[in-house]
C-alpha atoms as a PDB file:
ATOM      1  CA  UNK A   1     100.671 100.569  85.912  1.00  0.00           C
ATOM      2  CA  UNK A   2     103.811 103.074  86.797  1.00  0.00           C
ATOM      3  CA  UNK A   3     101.422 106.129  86.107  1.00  0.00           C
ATOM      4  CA  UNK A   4     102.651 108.769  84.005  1.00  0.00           C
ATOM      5  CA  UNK A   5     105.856 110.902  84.417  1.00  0.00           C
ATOM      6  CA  UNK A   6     105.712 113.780  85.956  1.00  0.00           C
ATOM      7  CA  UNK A   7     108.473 116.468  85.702  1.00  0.00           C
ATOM      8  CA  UNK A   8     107.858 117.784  88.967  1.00  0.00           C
ATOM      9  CA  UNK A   9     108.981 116.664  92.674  1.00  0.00           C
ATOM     10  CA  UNK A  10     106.535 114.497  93.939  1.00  0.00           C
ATOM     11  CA  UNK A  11     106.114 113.332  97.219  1.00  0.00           C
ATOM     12  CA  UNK A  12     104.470 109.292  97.931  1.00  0.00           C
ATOM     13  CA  UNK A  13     103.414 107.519 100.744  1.00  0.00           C
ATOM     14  CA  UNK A  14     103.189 103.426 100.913  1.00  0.00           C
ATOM     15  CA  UNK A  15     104.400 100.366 100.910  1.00  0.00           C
ATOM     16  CA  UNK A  16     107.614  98.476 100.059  1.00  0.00           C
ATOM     17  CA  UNK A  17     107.450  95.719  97.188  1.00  0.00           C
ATOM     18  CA  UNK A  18     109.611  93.593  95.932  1.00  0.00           C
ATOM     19  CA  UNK A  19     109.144  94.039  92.005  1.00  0.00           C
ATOM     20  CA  UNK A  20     111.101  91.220  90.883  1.00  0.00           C
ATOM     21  CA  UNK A  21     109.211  87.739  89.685  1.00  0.00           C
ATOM     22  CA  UNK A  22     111.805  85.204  89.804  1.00  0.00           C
ATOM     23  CA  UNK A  23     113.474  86.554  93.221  1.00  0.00           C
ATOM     24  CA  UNK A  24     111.818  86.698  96.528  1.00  0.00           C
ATOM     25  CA  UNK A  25     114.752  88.403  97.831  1.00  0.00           C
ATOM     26  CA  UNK A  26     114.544  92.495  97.837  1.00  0.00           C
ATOM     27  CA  UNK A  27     117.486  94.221  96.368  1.00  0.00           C
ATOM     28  CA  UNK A  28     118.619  97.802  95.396  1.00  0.00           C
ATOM     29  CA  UNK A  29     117.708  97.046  91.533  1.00  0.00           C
ATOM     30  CA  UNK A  30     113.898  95.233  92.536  1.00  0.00           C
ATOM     31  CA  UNK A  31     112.641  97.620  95.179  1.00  0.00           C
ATOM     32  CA  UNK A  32     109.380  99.174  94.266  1.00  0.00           C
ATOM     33  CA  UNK A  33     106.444 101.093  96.628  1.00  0.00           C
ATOM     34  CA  UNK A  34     103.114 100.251  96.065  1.00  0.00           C
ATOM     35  CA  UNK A  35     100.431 103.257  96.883  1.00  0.00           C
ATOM     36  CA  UNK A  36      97.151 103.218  97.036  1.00  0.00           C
ATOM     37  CA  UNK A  37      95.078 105.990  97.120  1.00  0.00           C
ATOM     38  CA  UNK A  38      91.176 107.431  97.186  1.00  0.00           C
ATOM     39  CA  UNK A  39      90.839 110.636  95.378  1.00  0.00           C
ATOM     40  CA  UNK A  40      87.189 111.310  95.096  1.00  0.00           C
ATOM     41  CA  UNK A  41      85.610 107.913  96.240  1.00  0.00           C
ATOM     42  CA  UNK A  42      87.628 106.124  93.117  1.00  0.00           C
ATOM     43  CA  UNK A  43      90.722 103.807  94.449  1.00  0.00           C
ATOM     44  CA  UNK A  44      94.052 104.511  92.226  1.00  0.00           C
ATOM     45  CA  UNK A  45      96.789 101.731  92.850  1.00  0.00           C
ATOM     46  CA  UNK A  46     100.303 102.725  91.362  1.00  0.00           C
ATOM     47  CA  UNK A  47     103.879 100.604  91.858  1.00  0.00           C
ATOM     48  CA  UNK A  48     106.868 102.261  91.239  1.00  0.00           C
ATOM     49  CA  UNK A  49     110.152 101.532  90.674  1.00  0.00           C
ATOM     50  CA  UNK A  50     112.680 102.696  93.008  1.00  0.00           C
ATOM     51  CA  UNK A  51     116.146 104.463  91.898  1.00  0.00           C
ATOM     52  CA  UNK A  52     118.169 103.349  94.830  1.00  0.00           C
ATOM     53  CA  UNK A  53     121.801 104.167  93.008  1.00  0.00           C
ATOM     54  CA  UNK A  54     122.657 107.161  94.331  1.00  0.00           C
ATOM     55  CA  UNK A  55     121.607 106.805  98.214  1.00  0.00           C
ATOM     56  CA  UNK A  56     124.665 106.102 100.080  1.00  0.00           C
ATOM     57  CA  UNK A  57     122.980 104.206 103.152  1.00  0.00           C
ATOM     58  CA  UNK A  58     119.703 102.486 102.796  1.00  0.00           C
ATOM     59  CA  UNK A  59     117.396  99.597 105.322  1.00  0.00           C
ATOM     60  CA  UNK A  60     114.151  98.674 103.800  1.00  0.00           C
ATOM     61  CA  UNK A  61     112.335  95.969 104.401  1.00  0.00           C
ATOM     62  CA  UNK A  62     108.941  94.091 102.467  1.00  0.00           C
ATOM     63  CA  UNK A  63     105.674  95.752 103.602  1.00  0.00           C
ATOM     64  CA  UNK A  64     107.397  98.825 105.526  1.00  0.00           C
ATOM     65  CA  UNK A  65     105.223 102.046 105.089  1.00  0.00           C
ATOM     66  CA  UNK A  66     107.732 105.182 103.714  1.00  0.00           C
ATOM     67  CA  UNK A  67     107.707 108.440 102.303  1.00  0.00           C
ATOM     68  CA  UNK A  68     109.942 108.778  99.204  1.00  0.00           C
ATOM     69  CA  UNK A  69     110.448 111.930  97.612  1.00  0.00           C
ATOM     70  CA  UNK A  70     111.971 112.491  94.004  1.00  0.00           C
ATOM     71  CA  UNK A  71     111.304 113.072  90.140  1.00  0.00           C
END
């Protein structure tokens, strides 16, 4: 479901989810983008957990569209 590590920097585009079950409200430790994507006519969906820790000023909010870059 997270896909498979990859050791180099990658670059995503989608949505922001809240990852957590028992809280609807998003925090630092829950925050997750969802991406879907079409790479020859098959649909891949992949969540990821975000590593919000060491960004010193942050605003996300549920079903914004980013671009997060990292490892």
């Amino acid at each position: 479901e997270f896909g498979l590590p990859i050791p180099d920097c990658v670059r995503i585009v989608g949505r922001i989810v809240n990852l957590s079950t028992e809280d609807s409200k998003l925090r630092p430790d829950t925050v997750g983008i969802l991406n879907t994507s079409e790479d020859s006519g098959a649909t891949s969906t992949f969540r990821l957990k975000l590593n919000l820790s060491e960004v010193p000023f942050f605003s996300l909010f549920e079903g914004e569209v980013i671009v997060a870059e990292g490892f």
